[in-house]
N, C-alpha and C. Protein backbone atom coordinates (compact mmCIF):
# COMPACT_ATOMS: atom_id res chain seq x y z
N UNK A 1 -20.83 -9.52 6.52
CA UNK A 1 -20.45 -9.44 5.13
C UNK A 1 -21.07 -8.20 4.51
N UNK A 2 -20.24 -7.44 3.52
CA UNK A 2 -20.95 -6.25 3.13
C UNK A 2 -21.79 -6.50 2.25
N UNK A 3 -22.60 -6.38 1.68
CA UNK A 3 -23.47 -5.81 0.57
C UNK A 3 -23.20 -5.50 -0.82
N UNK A 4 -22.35 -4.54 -0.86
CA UNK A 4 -21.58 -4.18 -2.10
C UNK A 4 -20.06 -3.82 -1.88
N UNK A 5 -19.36 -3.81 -2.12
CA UNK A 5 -17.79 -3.63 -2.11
C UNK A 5 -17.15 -2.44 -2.22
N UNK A 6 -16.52 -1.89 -1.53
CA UNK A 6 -15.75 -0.95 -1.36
C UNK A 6 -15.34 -0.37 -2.79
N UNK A 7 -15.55 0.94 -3.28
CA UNK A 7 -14.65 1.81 -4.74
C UNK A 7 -13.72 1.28 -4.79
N UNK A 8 -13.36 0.84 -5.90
CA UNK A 8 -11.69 0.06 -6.36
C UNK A 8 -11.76 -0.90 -5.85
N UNK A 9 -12.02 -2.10 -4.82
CA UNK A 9 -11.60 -3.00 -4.28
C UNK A 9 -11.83 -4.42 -5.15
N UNK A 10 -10.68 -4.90 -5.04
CA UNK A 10 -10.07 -5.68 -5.80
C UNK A 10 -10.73 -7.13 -5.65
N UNK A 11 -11.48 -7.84 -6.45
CA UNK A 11 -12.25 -8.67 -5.69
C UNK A 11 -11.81 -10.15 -6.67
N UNK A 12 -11.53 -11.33 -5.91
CA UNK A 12 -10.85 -12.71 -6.31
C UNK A 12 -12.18 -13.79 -6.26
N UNK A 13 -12.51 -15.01 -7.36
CA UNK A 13 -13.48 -15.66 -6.91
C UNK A 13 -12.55 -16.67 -5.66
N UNK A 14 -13.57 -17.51 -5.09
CA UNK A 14 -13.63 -18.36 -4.12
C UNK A 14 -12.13 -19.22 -4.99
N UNK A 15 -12.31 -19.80 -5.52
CA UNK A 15 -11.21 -20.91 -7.08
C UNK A 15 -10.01 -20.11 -6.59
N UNK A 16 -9.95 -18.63 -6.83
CA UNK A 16 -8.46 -17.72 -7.05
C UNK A 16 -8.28 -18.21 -5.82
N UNK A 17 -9.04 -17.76 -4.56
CA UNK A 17 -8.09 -17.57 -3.21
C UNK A 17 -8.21 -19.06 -2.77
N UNK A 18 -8.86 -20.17 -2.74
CA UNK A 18 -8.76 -21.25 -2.67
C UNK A 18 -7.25 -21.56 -3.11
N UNK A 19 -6.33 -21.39 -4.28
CA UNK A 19 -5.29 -21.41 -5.06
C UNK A 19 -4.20 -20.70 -4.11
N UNK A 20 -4.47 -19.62 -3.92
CA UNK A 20 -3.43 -18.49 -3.02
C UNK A 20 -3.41 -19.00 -1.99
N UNK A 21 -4.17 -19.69 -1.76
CA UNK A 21 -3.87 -19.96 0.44
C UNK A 21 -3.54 -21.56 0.19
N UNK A 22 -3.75 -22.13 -0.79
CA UNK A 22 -3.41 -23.97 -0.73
C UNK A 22 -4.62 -24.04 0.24
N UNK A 23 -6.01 -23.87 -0.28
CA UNK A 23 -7.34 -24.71 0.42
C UNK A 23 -8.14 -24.87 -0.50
N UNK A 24 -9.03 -25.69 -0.09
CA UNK A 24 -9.76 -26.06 -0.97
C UNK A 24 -11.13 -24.74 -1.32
N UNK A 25 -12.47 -24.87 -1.90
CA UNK A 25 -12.96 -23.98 -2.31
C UNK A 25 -13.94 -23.70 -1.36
N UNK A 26 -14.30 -25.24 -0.69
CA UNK A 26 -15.34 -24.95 0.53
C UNK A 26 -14.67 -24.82 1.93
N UNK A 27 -13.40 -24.80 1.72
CA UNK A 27 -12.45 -23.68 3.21
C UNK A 27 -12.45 -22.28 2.71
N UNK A 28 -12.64 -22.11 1.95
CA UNK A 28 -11.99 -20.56 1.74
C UNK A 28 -13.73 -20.53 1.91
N UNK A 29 -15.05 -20.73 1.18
CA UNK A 29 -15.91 -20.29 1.85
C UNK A 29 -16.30 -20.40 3.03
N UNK A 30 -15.76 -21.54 3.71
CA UNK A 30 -16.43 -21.82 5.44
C UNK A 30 -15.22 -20.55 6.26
N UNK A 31 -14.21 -19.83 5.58
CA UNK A 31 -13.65 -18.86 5.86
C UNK A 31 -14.68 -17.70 5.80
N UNK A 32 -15.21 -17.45 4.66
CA UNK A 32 -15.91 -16.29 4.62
C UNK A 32 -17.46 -16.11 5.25
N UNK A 33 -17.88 -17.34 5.82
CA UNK A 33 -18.89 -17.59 6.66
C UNK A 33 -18.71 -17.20 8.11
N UNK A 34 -17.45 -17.68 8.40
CA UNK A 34 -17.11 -17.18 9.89
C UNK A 34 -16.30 -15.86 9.73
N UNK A 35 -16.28 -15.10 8.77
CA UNK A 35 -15.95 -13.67 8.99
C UNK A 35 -14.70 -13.61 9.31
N UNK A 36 -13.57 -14.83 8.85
CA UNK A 36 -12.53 -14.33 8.86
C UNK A 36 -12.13 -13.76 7.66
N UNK A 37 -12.70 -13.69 6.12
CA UNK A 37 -12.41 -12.83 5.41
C UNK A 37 -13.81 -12.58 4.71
N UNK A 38 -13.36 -11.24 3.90
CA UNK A 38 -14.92 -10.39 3.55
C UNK A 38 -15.40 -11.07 2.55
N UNK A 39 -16.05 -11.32 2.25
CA UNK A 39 -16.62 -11.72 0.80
C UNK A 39 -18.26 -11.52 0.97
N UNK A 40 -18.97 -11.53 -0.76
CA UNK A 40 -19.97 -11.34 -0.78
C UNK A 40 -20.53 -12.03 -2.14
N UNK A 41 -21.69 -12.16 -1.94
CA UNK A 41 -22.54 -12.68 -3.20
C UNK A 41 -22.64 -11.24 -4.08
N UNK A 42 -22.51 -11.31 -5.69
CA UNK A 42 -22.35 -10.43 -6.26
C UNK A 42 -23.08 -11.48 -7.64
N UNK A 43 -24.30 -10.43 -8.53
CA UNK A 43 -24.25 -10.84 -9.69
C UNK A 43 -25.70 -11.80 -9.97
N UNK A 44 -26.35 -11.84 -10.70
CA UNK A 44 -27.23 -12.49 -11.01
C UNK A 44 -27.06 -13.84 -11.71
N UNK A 45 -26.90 -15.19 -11.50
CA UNK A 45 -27.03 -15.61 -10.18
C UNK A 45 -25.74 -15.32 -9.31
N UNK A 46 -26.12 -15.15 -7.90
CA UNK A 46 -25.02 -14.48 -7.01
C UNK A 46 -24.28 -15.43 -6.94
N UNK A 47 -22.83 -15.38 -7.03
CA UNK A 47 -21.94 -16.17 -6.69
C UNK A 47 -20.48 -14.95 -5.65
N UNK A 48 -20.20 -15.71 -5.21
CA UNK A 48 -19.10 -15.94 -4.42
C UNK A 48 -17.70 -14.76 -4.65
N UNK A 49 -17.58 -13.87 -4.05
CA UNK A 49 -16.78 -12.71 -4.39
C UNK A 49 -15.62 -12.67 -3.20
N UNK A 50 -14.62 -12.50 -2.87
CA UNK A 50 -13.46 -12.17 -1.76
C UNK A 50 -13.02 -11.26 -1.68
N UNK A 51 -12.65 -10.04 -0.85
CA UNK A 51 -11.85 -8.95 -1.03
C UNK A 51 -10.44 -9.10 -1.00
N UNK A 52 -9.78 -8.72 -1.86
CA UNK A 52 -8.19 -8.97 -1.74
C UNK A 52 -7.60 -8.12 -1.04
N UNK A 53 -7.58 -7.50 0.23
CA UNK A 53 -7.65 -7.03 1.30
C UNK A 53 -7.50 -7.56 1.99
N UNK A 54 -9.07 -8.38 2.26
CA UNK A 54 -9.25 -9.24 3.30
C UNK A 54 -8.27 -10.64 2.97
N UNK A 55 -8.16 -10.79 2.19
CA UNK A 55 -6.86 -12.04 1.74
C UNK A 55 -5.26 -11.70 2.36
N UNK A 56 -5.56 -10.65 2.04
CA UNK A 56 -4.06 -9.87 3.01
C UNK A 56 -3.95 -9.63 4.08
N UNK A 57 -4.98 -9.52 4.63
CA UNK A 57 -4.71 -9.58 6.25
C UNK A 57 -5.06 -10.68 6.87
N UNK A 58 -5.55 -11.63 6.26
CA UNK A 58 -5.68 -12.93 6.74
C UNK A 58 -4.25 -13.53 6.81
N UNK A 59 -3.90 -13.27 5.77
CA UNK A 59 -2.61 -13.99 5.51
C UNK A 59 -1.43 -13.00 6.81
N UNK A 60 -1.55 -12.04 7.23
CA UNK A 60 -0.75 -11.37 7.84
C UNK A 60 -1.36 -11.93 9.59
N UNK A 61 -2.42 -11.95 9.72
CA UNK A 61 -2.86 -12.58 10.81
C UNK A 61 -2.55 -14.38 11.08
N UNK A 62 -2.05 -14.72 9.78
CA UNK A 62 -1.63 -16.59 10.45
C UNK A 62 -0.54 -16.34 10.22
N UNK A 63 0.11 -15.37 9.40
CA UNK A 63 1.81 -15.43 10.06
C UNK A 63 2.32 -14.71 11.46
N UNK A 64 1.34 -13.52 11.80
CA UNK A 64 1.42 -13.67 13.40
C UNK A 64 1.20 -14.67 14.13
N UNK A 65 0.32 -15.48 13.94
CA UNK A 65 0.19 -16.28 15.03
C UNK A 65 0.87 -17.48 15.14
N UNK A 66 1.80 -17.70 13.66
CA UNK A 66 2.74 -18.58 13.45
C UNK A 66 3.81 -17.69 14.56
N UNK A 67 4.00 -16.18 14.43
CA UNK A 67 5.44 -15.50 15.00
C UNK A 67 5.05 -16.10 16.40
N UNK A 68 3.81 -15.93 16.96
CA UNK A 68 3.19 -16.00 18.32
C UNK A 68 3.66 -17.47 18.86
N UNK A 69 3.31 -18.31 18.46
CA UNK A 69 3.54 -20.05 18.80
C UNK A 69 4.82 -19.81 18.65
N UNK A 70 5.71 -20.01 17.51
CA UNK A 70 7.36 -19.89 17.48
C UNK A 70 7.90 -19.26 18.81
N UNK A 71 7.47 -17.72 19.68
CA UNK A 71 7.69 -17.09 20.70
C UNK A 71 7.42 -17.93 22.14
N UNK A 72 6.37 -18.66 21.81
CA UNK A 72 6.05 -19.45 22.73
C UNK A 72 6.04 -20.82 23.08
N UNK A 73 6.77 -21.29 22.11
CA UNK A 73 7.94 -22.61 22.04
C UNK A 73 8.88 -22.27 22.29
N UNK A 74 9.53 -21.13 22.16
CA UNK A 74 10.65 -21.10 22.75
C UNK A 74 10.92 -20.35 23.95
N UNK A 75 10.06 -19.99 24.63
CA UNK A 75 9.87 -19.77 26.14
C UNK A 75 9.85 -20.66 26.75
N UNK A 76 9.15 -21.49 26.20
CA UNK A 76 9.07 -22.88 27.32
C UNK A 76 10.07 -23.80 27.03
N UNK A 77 10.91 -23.78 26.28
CA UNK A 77 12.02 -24.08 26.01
C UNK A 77 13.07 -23.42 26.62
N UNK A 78 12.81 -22.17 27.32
CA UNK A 78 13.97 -21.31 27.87
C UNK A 78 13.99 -22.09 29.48
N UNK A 79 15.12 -22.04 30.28
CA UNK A 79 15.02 -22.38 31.57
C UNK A 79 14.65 -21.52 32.30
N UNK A 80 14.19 -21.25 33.54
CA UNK A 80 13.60 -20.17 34.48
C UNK A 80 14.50 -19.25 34.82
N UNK A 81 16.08 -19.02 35.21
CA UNK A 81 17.41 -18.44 34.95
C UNK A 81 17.08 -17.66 33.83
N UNK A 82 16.95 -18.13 32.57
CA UNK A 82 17.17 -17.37 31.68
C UNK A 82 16.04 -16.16 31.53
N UNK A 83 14.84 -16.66 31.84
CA UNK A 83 13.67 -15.79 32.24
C UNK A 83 13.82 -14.70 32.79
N UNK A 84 14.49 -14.54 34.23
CA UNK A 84 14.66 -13.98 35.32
C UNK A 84 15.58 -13.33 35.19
N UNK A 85 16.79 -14.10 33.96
CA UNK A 85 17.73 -13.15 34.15
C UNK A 85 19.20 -13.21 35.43
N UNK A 86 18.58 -14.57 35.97
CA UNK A 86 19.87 -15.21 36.92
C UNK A 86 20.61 -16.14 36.48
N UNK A 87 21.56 -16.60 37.49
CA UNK A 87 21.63 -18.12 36.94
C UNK A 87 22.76 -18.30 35.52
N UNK A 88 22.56 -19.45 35.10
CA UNK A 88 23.40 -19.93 34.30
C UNK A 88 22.76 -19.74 32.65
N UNK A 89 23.11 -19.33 31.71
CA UNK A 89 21.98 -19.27 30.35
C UNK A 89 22.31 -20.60 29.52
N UNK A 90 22.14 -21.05 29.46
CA UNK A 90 21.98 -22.90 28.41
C UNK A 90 21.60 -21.83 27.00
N UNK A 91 23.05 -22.03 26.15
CA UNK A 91 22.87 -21.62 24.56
C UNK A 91 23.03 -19.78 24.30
N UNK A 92 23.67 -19.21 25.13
CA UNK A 92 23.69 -18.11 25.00
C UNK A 92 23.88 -17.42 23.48
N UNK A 93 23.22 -16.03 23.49
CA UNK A 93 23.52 -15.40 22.00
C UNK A 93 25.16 -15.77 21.88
């Protein structure tokens, strides 16, 4: 976690992105504990800061891995023919 925040960077409390992602307030921090997004203590008393950055590529990283699973349900859904490229295709374009 950084320290102080990047010039310009756009920063959301824990409440905002809790709201933006549909989680609650202690997921979006047990998010920023395991470094899947940036955040930092800011402020006397320090509370709870997010980069809206890091909100954006989070969010771009679970819709890959939504594209990823979808790709890979339907591989295993494909028959071995269709794999290979022989054979008979079940559902063609």
């Amino acid at each position: 976690m950084p320290d102080t925040p990047d010039a310009g960077a756009r920063l959301f409390t824990p409440a905002e992105v809790a709201e933006m992602l549909q989680l609650s307030v202690d997921e979006v921090i047990a998010l920023v504990l395991d470094a899947r997004l940036r955040g930092m203590k800011v402020g006397s008393p320090a509370r709870w800061r997010i980069e809206a950055d890091s909100v954006e590529g989070y969010l771009y990283d679970q819709a890959e891995e939504a594209r990823r699973m979808a790709l890979w349900r339907e591989s295993n859904a494909a028959s071995f023919p269709e794999l290979w490229g022989r054979g008979p295709v079940r559902g063609g374009d």
